[in-house]
Protein backbone atom coordinates (compact mmCIF):
# COMPACT_ATOMS: atom_id res chain seq x y z
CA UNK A 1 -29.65 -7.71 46.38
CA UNK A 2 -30.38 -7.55 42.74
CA UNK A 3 -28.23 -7.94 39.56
CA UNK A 4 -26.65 -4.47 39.31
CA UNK A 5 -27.19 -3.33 43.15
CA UNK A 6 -26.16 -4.21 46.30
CA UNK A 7 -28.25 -3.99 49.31
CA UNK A 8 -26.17 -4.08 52.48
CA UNK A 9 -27.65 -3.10 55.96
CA UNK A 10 -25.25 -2.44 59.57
CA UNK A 11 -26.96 -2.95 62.73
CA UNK A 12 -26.66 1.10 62.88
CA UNK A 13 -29.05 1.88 60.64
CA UNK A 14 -26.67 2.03 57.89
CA UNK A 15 -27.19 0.60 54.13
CA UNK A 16 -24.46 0.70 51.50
CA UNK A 17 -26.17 0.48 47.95
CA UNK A 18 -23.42 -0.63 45.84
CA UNK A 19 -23.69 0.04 41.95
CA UNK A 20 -22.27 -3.30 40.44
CA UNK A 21 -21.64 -3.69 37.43
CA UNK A 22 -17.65 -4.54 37.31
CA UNK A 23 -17.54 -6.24 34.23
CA UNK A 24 -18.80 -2.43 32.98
CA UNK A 25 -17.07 -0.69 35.25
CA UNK A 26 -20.36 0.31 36.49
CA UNK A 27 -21.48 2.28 33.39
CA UNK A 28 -24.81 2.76 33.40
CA UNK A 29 -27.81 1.33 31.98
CA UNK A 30 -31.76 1.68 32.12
CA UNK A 31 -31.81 -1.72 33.89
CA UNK A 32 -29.30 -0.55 36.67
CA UNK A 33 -31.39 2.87 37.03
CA UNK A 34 -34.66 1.06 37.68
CA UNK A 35 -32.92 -0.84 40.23
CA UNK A 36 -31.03 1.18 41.79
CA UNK A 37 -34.58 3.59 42.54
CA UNK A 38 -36.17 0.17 43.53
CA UNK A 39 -33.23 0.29 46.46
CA UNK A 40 -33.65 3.52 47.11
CA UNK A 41 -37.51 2.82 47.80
CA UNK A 42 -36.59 -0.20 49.53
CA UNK A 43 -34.24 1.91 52.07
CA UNK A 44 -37.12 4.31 52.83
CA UNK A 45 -39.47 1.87 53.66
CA UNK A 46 -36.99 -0.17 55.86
CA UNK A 47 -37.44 0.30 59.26
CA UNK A 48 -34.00 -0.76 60.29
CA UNK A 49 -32.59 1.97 57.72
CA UNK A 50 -31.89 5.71 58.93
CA UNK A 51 -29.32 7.21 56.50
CA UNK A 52 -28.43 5.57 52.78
CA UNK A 53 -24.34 5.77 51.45
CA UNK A 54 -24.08 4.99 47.85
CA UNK A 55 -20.76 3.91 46.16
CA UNK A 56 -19.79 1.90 43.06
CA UNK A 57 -17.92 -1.67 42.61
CA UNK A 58 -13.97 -2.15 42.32
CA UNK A 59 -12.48 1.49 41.64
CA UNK A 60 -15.10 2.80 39.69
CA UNK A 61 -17.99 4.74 40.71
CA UNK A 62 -19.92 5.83 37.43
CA UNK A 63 -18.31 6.75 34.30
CA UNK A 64 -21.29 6.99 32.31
CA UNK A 65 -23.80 5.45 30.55
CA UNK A 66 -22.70 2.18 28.57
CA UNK A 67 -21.66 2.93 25.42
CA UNK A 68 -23.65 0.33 23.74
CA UNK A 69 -26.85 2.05 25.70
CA UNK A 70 -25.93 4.85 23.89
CA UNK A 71 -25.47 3.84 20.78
CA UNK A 72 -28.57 2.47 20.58
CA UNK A 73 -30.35 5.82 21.88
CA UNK A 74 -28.07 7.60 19.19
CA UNK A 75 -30.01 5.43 16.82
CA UNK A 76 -33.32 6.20 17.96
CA UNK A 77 -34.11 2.96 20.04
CA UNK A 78 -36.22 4.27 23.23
CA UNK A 79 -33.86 4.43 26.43
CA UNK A 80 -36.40 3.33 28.96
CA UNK A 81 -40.29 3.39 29.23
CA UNK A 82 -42.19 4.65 32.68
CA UNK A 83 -38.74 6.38 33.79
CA UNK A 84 -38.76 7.96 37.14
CA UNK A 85 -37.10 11.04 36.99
CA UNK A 86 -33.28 11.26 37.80
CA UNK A 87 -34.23 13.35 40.53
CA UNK A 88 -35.75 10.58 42.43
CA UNK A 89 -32.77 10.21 45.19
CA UNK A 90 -34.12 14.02 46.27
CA UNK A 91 -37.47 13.04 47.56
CA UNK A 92 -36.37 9.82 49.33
CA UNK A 93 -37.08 10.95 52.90
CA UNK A 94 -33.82 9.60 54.54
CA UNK A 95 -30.05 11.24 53.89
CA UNK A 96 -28.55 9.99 51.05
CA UNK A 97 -24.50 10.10 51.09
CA UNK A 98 -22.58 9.69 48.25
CA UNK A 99 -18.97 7.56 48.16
CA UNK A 100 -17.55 8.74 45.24
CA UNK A 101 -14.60 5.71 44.96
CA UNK A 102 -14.07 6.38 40.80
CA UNK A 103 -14.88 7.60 37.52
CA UNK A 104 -17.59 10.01 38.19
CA UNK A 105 -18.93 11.06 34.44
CA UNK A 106 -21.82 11.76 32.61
CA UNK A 107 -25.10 10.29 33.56
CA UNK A 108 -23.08 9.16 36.96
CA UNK A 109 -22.34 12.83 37.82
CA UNK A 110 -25.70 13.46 37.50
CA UNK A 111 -26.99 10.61 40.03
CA UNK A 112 -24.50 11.66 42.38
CA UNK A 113 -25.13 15.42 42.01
CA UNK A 114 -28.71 14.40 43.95
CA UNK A 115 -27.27 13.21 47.21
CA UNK A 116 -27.00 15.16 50.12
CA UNK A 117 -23.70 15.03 50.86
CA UNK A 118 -20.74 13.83 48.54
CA UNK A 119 -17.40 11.91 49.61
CA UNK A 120 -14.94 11.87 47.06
CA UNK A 121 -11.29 9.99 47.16
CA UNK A 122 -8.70 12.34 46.20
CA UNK A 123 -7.71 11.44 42.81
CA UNK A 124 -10.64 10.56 41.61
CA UNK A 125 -11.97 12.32 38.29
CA UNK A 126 -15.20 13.68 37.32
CA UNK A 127 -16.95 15.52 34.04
CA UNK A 128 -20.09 16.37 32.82
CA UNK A 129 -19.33 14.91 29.30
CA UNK A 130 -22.91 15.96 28.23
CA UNK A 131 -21.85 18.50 25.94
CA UNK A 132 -18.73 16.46 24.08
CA UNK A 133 -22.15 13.84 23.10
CA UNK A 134 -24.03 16.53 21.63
CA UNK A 135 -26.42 16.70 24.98
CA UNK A 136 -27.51 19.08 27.35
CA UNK A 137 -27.31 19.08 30.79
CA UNK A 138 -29.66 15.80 31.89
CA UNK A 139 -32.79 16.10 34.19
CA UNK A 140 -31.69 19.04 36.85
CA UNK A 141 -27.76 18.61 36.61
CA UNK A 142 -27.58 22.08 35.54
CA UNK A 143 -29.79 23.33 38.23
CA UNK A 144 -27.98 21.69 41.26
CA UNK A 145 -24.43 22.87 39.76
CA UNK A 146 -25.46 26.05 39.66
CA UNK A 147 -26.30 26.05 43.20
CA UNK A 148 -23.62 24.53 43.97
CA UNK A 149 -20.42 26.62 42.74
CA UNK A 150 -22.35 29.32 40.72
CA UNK A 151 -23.45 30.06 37.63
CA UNK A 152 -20.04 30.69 35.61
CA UNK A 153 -18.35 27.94 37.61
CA UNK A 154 -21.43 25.88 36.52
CA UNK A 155 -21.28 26.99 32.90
CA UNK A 156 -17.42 25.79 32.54
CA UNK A 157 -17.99 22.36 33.64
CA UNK A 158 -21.04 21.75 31.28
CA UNK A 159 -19.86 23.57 28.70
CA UNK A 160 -16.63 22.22 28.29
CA UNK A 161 -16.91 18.35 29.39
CA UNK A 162 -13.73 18.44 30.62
CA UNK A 163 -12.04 16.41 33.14
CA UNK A 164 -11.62 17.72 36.59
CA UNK A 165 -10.51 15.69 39.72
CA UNK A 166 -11.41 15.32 43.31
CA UNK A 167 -9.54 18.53 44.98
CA UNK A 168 -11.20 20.73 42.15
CA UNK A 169 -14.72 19.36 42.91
CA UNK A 170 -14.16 19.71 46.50
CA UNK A 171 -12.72 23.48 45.92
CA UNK A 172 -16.24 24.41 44.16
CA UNK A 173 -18.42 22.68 46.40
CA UNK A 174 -19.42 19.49 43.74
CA UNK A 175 -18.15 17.53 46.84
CA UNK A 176 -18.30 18.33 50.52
CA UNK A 177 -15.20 15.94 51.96
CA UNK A 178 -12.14 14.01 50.71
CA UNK A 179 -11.05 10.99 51.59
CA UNK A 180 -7.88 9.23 51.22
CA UNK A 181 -8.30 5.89 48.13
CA UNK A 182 -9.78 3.09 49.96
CA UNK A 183 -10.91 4.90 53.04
CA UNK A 184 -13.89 6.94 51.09
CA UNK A 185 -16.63 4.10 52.23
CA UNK A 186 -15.11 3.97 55.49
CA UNK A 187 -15.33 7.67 55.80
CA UNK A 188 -18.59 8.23 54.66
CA UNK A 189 -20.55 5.41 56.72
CA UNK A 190 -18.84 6.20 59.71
CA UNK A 191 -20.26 9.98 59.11
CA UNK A 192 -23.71 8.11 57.85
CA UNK A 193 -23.60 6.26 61.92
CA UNK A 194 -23.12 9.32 63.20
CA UNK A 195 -26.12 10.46 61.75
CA UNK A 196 -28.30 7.45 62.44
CA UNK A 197 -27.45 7.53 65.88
CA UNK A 198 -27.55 11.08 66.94
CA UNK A 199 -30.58 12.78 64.99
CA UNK A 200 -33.82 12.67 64.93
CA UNK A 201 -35.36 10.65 61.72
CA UNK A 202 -38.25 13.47 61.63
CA UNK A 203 -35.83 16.01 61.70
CA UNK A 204 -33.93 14.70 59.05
CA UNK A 205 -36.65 13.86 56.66
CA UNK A 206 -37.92 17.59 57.25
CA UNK A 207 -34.64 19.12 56.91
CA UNK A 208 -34.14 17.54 53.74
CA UNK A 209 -37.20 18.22 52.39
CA UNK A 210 -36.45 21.85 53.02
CA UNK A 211 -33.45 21.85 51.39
CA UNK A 212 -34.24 20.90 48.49
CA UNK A 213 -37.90 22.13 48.01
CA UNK A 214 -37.31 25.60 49.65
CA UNK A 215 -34.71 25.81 46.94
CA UNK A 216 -37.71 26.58 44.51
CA UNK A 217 -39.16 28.99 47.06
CA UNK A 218 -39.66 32.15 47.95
CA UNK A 219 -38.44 33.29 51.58
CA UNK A 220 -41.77 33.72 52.56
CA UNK A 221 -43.47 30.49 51.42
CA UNK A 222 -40.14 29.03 53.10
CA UNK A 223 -40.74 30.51 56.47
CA UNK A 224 -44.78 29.51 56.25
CA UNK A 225 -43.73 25.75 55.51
CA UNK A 226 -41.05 25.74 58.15
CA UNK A 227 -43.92 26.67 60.41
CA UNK A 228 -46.36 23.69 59.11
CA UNK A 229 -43.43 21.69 59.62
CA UNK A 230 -42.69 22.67 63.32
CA UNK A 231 -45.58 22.36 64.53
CA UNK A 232 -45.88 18.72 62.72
CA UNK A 233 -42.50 18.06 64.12
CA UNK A 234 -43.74 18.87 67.76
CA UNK A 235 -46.66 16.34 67.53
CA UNK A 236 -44.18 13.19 66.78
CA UNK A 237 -42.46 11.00 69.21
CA UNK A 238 -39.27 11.81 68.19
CA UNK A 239 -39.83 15.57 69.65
CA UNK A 240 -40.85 14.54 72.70
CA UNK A 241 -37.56 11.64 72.96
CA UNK A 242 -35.30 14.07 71.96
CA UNK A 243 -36.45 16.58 74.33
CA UNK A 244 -36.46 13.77 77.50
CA UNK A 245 -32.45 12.66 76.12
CA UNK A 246 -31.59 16.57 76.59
CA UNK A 247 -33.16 16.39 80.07
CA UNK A 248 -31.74 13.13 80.93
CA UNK A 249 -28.34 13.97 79.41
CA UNK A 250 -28.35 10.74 78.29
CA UNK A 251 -28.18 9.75 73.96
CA UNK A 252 -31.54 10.13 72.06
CA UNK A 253 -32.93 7.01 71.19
CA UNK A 254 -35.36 7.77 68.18
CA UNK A 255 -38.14 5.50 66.54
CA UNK A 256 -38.10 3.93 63.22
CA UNK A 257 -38.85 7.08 60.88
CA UNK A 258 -42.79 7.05 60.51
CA UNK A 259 -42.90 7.86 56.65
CA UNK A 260 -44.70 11.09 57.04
CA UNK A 261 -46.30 13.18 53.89
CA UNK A 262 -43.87 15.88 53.45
């Protein structure tokens, strides 16, 4: 645990990080940032930790960064020093699922826009709100929208700040599933368990890695990785388990992921 984030591992290899500020509403700060990528460090390294869900406190998730943050940014005060970049959640080698419970906005958006996979309780709003602040897109929000529900699609939400809700985001692919309010943390572990206890922590390291790096890729620098990383893949235990399970027709019982340099 630490003052704006809370650490919470299942015995299924499941940790809920917990965004906590409810006094805030969760709004955002440089101090909850830092933290929050200290967790995300602290899930990778955990041995006991397969796949990460992230939500927020009470019935917000993120609405966006404190206001008195910003007005002291607007003033020219420094926001952070040594920041890691908001892309950070991207190269943590376990999945990272997002349970969107709230206010989704701004600099929260943008966190949530590098998960893997997205919950969202119907009802729930979103916006980019960059543009309304005089901003641009922050870090690679623009980039991942884009991908996501296309360039024009992308365009509309940045461009216009405005406030769209959870069946929207899930029609354009911002968010993969919807859950009903108070079941989204429920929903999304229980997929996270799935995970943990069905697939290879290898496989799911290299899988992510490959989505989001091959992303910047050509096809053919694609294929030659996903060859490096087969053959990398075959030399770990979890190849070998995985293949003995199949033969036994019995569940795969992987090893601790081994934190390989992908």
């Amino acid at each position: 645990m630490t003052d704006t984030v809370l650490y919470d591992v299942d015995d299924q290899g499941v940790v809920v990080l917990t965004l906590s500020r409810p006094d805030r509403r969760n709004m955002w700060t440089a101090t909850m940032e830092a933290e929050f990528y200290d967790c995300l460090d602290r899930a990778a390294g955990d041995s006991t930790v397969r796949v990460i869900v992230v939500t927020g406190a009470g019935t917000s998730f993120v609405p966006g960064l404190d206001p008195e943050v910003l007005a002291s940014v607007s003033s020219g005060v420094a926001y952070t020093n040594n920041r890691r970049p908001q892309t950070h959640a991207t190269t943590v080698p376990k999945p990272i699922i997002g349970a969107i419970n709230g206010a989704c906005a701004g600099i929260g958006l943008a966190q949530a826009l590098m998960f893997d996979y997205r919950f969202a309780a119907r009802g729930v709003k979103f916006s980019t709100a960059f543009a309304k602040r005089g901003l641009p897109a922050e870090d690679a929000a623009a980039w991942v929208l884009t991908r996501l529900c296309g360039p024009s699609h992308a365009f509309e939400l940045l461009a216009s700040g405005r406030v769209f809700q959870a069946d929207e985001a899930h029609r354009l692919g911002v968010v993969q599933r919807l859950s009903e309010p108070g079941s989204v943390v429920d929903d999304a572990v229980t997929f996270a368990r799935g995970l943990a206890a069905n697939v290879s922590p290898v496989a799911m390291a290299m899988i992510k890695s490959q989505v989001w790096r091959d992303s910047e890729a050509t096809m053919e620098a694609a294929r030659i990785r996903a060859q490096y990383l087969l053959q990398l893949a075959k030399e770990q235990p979890d190849f070998a388990e995985g293949t003995a399970s199949l033969t036994d027709r019995r569940p795969p019982i992987f090893p601790p992921y081994p934190g390989l340099n992908l």
